[in-house]
C-alpha atoms as a PDB file:
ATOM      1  CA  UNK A   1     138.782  89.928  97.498  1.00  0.00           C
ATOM      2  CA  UNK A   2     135.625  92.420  97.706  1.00  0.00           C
ATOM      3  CA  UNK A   3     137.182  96.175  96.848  1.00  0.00           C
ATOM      4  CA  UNK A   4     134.091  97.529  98.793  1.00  0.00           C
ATOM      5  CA  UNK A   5     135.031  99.971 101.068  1.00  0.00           C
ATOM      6  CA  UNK A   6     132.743 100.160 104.712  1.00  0.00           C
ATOM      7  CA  UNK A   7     130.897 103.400 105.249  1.00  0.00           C
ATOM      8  CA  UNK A   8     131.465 105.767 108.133  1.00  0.00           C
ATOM      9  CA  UNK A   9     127.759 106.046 110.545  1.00  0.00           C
ATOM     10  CA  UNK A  10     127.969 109.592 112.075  1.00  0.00           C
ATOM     11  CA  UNK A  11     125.759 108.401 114.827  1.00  0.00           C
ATOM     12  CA  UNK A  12     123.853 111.067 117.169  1.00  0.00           C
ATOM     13  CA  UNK A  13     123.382 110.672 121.245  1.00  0.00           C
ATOM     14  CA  UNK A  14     121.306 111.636 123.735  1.00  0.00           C
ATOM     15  CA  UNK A  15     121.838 115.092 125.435  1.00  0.00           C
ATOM     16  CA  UNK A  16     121.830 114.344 128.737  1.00  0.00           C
ATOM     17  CA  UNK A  17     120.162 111.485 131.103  1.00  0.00           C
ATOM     18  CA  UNK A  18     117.105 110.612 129.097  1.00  0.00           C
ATOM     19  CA  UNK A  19     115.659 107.116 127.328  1.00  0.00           C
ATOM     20  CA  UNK A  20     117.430 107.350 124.116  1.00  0.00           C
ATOM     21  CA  UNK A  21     114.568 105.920 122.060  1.00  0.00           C
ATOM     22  CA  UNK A  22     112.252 109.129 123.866  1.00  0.00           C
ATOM     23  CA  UNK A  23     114.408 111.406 120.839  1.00  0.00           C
ATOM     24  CA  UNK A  24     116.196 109.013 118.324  1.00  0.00           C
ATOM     25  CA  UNK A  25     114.968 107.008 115.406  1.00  0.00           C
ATOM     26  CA  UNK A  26     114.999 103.307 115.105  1.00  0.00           C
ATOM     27  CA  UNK A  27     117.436 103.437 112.701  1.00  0.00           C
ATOM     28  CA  UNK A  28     119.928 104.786 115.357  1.00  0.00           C
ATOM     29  CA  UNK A  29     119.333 101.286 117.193  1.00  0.00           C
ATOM     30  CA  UNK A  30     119.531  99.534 114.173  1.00  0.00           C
ATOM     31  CA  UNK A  31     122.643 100.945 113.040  1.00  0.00           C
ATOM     32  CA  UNK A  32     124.558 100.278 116.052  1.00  0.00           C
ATOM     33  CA  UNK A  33     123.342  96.810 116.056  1.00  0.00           C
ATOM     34  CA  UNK A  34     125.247  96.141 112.806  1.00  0.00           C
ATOM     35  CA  UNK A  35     128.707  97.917 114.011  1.00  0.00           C
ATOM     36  CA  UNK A  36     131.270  96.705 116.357  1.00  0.00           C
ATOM     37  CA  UNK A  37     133.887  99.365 115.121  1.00  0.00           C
ATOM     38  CA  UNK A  38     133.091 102.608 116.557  1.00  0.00           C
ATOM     39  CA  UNK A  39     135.100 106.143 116.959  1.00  0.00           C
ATOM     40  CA  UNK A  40     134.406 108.097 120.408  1.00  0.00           C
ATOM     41  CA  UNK A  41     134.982 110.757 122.822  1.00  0.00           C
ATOM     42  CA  UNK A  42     135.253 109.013 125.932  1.00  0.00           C
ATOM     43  CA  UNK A  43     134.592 104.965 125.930  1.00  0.00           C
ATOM     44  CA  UNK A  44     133.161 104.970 129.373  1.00  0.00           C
ATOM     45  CA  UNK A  45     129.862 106.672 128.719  1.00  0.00           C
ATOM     46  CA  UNK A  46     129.948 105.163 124.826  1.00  0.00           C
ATOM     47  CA  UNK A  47     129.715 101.911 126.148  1.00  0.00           C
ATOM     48  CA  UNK A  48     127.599 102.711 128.845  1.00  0.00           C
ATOM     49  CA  UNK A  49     125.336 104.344 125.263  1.00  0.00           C
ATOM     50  CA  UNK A  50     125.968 101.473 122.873  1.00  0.00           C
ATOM     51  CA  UNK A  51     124.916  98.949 126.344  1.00  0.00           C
ATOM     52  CA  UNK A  52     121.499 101.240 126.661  1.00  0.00           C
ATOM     53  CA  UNK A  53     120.486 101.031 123.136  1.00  0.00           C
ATOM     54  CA  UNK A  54     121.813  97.278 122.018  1.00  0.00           C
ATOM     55  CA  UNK A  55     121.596  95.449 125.410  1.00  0.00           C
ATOM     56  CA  UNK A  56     122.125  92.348 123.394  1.00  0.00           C
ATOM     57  CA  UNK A  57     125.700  93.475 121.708  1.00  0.00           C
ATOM     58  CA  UNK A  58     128.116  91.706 123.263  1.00  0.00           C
ATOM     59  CA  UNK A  59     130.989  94.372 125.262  1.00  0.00           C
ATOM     60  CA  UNK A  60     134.013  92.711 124.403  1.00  0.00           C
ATOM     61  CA  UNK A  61     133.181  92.584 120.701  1.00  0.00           C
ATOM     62  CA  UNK A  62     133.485  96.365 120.690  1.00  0.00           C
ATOM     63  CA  UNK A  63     136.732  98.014 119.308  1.00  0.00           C
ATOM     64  CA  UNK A  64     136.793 101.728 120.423  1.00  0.00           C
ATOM     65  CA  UNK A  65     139.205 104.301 118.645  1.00  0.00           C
ATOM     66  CA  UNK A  66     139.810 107.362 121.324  1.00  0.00           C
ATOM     67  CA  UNK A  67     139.053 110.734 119.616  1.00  0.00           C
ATOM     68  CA  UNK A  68     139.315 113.670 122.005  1.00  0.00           C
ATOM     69  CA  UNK A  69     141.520 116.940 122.639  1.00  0.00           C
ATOM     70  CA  UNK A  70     144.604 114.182 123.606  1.00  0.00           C
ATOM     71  CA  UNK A  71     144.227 112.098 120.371  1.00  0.00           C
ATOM     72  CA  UNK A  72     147.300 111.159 118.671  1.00  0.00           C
ATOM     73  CA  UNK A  73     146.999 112.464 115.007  1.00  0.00           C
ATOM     74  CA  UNK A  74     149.189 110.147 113.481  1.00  0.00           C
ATOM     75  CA  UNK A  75     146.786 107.563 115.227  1.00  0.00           C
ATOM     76  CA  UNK A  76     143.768 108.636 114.543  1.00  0.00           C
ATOM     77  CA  UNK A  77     144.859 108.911 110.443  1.00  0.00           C
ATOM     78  CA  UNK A  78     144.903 104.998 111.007  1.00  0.00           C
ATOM     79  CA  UNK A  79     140.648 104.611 112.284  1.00  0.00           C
ATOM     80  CA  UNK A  80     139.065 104.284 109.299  1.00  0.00           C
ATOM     81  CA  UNK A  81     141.780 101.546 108.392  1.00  0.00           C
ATOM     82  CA  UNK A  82     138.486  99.100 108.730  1.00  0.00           C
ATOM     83  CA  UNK A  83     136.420 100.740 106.278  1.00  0.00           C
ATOM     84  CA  UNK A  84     139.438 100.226 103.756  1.00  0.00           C
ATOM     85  CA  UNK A  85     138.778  96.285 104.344  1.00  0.00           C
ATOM     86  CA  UNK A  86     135.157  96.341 103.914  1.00  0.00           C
ATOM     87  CA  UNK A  87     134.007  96.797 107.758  1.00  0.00           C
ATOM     88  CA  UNK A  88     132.083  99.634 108.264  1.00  0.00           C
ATOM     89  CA  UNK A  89     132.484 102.049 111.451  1.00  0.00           C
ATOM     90  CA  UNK A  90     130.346 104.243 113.673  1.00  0.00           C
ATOM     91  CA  UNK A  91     131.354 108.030 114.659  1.00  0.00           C
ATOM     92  CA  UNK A  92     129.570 107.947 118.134  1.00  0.00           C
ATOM     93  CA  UNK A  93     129.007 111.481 119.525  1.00  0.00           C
ATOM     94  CA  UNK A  94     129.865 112.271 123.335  1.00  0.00           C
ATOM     95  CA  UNK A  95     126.077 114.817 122.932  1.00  0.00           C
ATOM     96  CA  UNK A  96     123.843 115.442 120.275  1.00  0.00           C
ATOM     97  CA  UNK A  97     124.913 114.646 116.958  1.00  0.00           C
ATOM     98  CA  UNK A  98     128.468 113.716 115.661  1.00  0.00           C
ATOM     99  CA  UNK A  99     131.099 116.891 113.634  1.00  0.00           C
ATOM    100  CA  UNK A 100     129.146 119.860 114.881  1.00  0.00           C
ATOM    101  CA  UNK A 101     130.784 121.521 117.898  1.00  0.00           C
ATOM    102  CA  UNK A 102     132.452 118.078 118.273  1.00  0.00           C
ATOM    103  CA  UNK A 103     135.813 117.021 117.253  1.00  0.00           C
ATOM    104  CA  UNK A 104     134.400 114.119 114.843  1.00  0.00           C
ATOM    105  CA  UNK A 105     134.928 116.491 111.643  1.00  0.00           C
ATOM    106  CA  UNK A 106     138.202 115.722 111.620  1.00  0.00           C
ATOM    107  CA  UNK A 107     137.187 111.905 110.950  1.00  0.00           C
ATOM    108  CA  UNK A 108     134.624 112.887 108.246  1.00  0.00           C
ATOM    109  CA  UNK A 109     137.164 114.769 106.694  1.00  0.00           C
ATOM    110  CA  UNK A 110     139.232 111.632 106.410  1.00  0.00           C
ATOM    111  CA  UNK A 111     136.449 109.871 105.280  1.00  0.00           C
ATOM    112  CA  UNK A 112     135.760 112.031 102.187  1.00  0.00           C
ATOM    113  CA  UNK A 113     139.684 111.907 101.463  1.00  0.00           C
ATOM    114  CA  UNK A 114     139.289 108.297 101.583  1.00  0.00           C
ATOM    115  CA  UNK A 115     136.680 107.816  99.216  1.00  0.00           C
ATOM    116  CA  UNK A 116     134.783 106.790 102.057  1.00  0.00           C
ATOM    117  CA  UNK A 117     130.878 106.823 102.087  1.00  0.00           C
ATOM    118  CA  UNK A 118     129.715 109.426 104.480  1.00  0.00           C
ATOM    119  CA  UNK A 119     126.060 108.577 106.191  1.00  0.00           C
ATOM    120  CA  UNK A 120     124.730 111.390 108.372  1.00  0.00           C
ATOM    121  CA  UNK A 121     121.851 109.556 111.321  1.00  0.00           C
ATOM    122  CA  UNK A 122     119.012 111.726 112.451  1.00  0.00           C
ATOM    123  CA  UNK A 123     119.190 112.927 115.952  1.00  0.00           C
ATOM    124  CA  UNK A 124     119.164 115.723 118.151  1.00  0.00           C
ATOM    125  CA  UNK A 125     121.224 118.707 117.836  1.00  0.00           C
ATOM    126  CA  UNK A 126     121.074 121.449 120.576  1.00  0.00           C
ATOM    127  CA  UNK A 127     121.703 123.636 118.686  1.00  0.00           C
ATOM    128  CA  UNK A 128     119.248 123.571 115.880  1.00  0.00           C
ATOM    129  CA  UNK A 129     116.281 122.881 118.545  1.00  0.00           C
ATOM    130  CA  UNK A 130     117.226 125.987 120.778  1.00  0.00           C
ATOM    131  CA  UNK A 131     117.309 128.028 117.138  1.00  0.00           C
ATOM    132  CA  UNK A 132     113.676 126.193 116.319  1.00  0.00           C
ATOM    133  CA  UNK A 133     112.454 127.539 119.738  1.00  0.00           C
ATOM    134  CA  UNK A 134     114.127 130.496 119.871  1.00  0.00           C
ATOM    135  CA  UNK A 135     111.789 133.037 117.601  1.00  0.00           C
ATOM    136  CA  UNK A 136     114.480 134.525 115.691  1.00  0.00           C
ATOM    137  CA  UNK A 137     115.355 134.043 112.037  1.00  0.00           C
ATOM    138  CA  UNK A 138     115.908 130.522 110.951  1.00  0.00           C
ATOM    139  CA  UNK A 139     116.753 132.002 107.742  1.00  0.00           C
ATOM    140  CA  UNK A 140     120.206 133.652 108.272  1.00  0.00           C
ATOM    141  CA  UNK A 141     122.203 132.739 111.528  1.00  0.00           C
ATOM    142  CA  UNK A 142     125.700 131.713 112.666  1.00  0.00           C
ATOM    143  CA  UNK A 143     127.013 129.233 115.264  1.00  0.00           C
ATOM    144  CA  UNK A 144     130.259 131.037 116.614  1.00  0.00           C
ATOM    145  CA  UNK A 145     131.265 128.266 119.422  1.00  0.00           C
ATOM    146  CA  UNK A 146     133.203 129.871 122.741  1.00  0.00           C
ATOM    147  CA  UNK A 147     133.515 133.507 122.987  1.00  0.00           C
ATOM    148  CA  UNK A 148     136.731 134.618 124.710  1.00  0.00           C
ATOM    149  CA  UNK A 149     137.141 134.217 128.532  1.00  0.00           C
ATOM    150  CA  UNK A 150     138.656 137.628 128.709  1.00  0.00           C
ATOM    151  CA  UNK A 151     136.193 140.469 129.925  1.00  0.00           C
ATOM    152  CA  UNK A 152     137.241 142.885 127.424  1.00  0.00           C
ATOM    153  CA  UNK A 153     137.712 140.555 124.933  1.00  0.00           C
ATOM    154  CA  UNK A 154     134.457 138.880 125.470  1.00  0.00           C
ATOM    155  CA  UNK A 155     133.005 142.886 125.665  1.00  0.00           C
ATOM    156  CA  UNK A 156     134.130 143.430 122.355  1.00  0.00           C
ATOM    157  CA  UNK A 157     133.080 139.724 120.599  1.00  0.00           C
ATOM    158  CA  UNK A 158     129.438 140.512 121.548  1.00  0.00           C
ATOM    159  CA  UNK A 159     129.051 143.962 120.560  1.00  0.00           C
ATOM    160  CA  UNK A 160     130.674 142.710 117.401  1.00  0.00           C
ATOM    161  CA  UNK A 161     128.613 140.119 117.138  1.00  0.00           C
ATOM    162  CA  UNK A 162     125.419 141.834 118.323  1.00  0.00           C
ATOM    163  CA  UNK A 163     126.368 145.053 115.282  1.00  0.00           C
ATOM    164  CA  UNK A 164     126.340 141.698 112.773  1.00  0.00           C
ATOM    165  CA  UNK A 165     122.624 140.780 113.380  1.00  0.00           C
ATOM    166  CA  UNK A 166     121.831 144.371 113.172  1.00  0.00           C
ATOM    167  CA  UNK A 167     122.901 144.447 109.991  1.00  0.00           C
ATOM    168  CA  UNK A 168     122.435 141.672 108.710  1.00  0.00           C
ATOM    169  CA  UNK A 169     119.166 140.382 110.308  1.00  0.00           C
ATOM    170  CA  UNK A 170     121.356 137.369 111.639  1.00  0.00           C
ATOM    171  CA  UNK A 171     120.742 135.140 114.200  1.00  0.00           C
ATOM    172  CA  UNK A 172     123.970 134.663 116.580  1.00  0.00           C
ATOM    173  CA  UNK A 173     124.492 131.211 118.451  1.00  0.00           C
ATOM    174  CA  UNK A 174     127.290 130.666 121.107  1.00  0.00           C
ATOM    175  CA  UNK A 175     127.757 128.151 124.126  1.00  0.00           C
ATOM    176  CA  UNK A 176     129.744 128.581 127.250  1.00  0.00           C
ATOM    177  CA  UNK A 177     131.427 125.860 129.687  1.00  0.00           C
ATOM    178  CA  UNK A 178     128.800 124.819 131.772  1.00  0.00           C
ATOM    179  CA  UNK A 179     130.556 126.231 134.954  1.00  0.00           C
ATOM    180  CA  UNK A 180     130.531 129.717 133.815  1.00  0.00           C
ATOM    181  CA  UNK A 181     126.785 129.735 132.275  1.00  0.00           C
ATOM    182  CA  UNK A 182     125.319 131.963 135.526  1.00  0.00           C
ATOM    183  CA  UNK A 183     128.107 134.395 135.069  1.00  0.00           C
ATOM    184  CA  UNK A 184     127.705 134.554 131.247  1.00  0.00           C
ATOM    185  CA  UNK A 185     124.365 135.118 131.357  1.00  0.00           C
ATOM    186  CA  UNK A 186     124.799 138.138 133.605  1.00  0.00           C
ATOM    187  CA  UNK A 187     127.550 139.365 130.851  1.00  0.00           C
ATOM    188  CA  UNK A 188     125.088 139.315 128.432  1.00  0.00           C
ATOM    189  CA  UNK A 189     122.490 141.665 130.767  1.00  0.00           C
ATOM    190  CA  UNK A 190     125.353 144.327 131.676  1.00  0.00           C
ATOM    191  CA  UNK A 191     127.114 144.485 128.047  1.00  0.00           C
ATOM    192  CA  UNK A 192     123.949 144.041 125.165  1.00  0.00           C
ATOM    193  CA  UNK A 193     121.791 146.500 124.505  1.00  0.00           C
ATOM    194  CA  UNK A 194     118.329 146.513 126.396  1.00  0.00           C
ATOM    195  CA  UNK A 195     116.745 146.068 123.213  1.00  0.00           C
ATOM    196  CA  UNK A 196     118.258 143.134 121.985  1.00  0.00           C
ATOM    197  CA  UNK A 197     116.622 139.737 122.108  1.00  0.00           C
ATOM    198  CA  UNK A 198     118.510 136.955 124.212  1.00  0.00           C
ATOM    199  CA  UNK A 199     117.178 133.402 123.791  1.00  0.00           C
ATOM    200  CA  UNK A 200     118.790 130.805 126.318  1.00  0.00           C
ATOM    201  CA  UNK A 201     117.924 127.370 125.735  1.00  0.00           C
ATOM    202  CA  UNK A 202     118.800 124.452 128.685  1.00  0.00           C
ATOM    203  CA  UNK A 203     119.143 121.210 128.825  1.00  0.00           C
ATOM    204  CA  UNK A 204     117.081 120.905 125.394  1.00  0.00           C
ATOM    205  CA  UNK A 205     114.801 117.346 125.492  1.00  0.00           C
ATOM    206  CA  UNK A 206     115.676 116.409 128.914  1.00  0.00           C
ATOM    207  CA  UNK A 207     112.978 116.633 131.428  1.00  0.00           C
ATOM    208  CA  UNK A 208     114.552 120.149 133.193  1.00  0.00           C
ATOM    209  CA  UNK A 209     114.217 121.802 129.779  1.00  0.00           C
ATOM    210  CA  UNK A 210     114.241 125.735 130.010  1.00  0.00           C
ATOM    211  CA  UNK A 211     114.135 127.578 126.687  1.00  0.00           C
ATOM    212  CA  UNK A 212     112.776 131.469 127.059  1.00  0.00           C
ATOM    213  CA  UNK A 213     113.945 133.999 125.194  1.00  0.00           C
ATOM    214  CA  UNK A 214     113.067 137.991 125.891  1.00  0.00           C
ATOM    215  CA  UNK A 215     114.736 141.553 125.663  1.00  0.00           C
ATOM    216  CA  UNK A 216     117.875 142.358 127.571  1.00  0.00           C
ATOM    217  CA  UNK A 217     115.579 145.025 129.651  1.00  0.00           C
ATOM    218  CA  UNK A 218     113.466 141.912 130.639  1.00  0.00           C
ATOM    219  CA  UNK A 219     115.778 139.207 131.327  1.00  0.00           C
ATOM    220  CA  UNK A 220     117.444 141.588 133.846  1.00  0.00           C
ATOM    221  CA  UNK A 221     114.411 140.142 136.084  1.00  0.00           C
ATOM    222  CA  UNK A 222     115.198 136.767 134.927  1.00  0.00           C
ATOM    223  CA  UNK A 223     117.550 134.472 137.237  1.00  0.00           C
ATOM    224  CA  UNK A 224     117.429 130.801 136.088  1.00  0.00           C
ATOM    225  CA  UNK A 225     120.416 128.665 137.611  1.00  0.00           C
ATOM    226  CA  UNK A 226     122.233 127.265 134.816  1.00  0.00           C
ATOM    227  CA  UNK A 227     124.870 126.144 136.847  1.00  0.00           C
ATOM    228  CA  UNK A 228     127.230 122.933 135.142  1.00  0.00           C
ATOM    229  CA  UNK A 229     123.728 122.800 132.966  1.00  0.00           C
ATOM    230  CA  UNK A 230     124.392 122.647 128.876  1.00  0.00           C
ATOM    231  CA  UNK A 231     122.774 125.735 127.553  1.00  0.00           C
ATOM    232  CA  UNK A 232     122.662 127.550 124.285  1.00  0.00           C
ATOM    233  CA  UNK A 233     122.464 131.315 123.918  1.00  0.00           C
ATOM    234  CA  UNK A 234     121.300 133.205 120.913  1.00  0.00           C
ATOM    235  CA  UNK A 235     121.151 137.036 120.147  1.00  0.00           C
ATOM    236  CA  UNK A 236     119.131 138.634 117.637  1.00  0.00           C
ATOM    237  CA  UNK A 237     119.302 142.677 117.282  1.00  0.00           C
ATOM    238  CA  UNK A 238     115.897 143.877 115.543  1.00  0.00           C
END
């Protein structure tokens, strides 16, 4: 009996309605072509994925592993189980690319506790292309996820986080639920200072892209609708 262990494929998606091949390698295709083991967020649209790139693969040779917010964690300790027998298994992201702003780091985490062999798939992260496009410095910046709903509290993240790039030349990168992105971005006009640079990047590689970034003072006469559109917002304070 082989004591090979399978690897784990952290294996990037489109993000949003787009031909997959327009911004991921062959090897993405390839890959999935190999796997019929394969963690996800939801297995609706990861079928819907896995039937877009690999029309050949047969459906009911697929076994999906549920990862979201509802996951069981006992469960979930048991879905790299396969690798342990040799079979390797693909980490299927629900946009962009697997562990980053996605609840798959939990299963790399495993992986590396497992001895497991961790292999990272090029693909398209929002958040690195809206920081490529944005201007600021690529050097030095932070991804800080949701800021608080809360007015005040969400007052007091970004001046905090706006008095950070001041002094420390530092790029800051948040999101926002989709929903909320118009009223966000009108947050952002009435609490930063005029002088500080807002870049808001939107729907990144999809046909509707919008990426612009400009002083508070000027996006005050800047209204894009952003409206249940993914979007990325950085602030850089010169």
């Amino acid at each position: 009996m082989s004591n090979l262990k399978g690897s784990l494929y952290l294996i990037p998606t489109t993000l949003g309605e787009c031909d997959p091949m327009d911004v991921l390698p062959i090897t993405v295709k390839r890959t999935i072509e190999t796997l019929d083991y394969f963690i996800v967020e939801n297995e609706k649209t990861a079928r819907k994925f896995i039937k877009v790139i690999t029309p050949e693969k047969l459906q009911p040779s697929l076994k999906l592993f549920k990862l979201d917010k509802y996951a069981d964690p006992v469960e979930v300790a048991t879905y790299l189980d396969a690798c342990e027998k040799g079979i390797s298994v693909g980490l299927l992201s629900e946009a962009g690319v697997p562990a980053i702003a996605d609840p798959g780091a939990d299963i790399v985490k495993l992986a590396h506790e497992k001895g497991i062999r961790v292999v990272p798939l090029v693909g398209p992260s929002s958040i690195i292309l809206a920081m490529m496009a944005s201007g600021f410095n690529g050097q030095n910046f932070a991804f800080n996820g949701y800021l608080p709903i809360d007015t005040s509290e969400k007052k007091s993240a970004l001046k905090n986080l706006e008095k950070i790039s001041l002094e420390k030349d530092q790029s800051q990168i948040f999101i926002e639920t989709p929903y909320r992105n118009d009223k966000f971005l009108q947050d952002l006009k009435s609490i930063l200072h005029p002088s500080t640079k807002l870049c808001v990047a939107c729907d990144v590689t999809l046909p509707t892209e919008y990426i612009k970034t400009l002083s508070i003072k000027d996006w005050k006469f800047e209204n894009p609708d952003l409206h249940k559109r993914p979007a990325i917002f950085i602030i850089h304070r010169n």
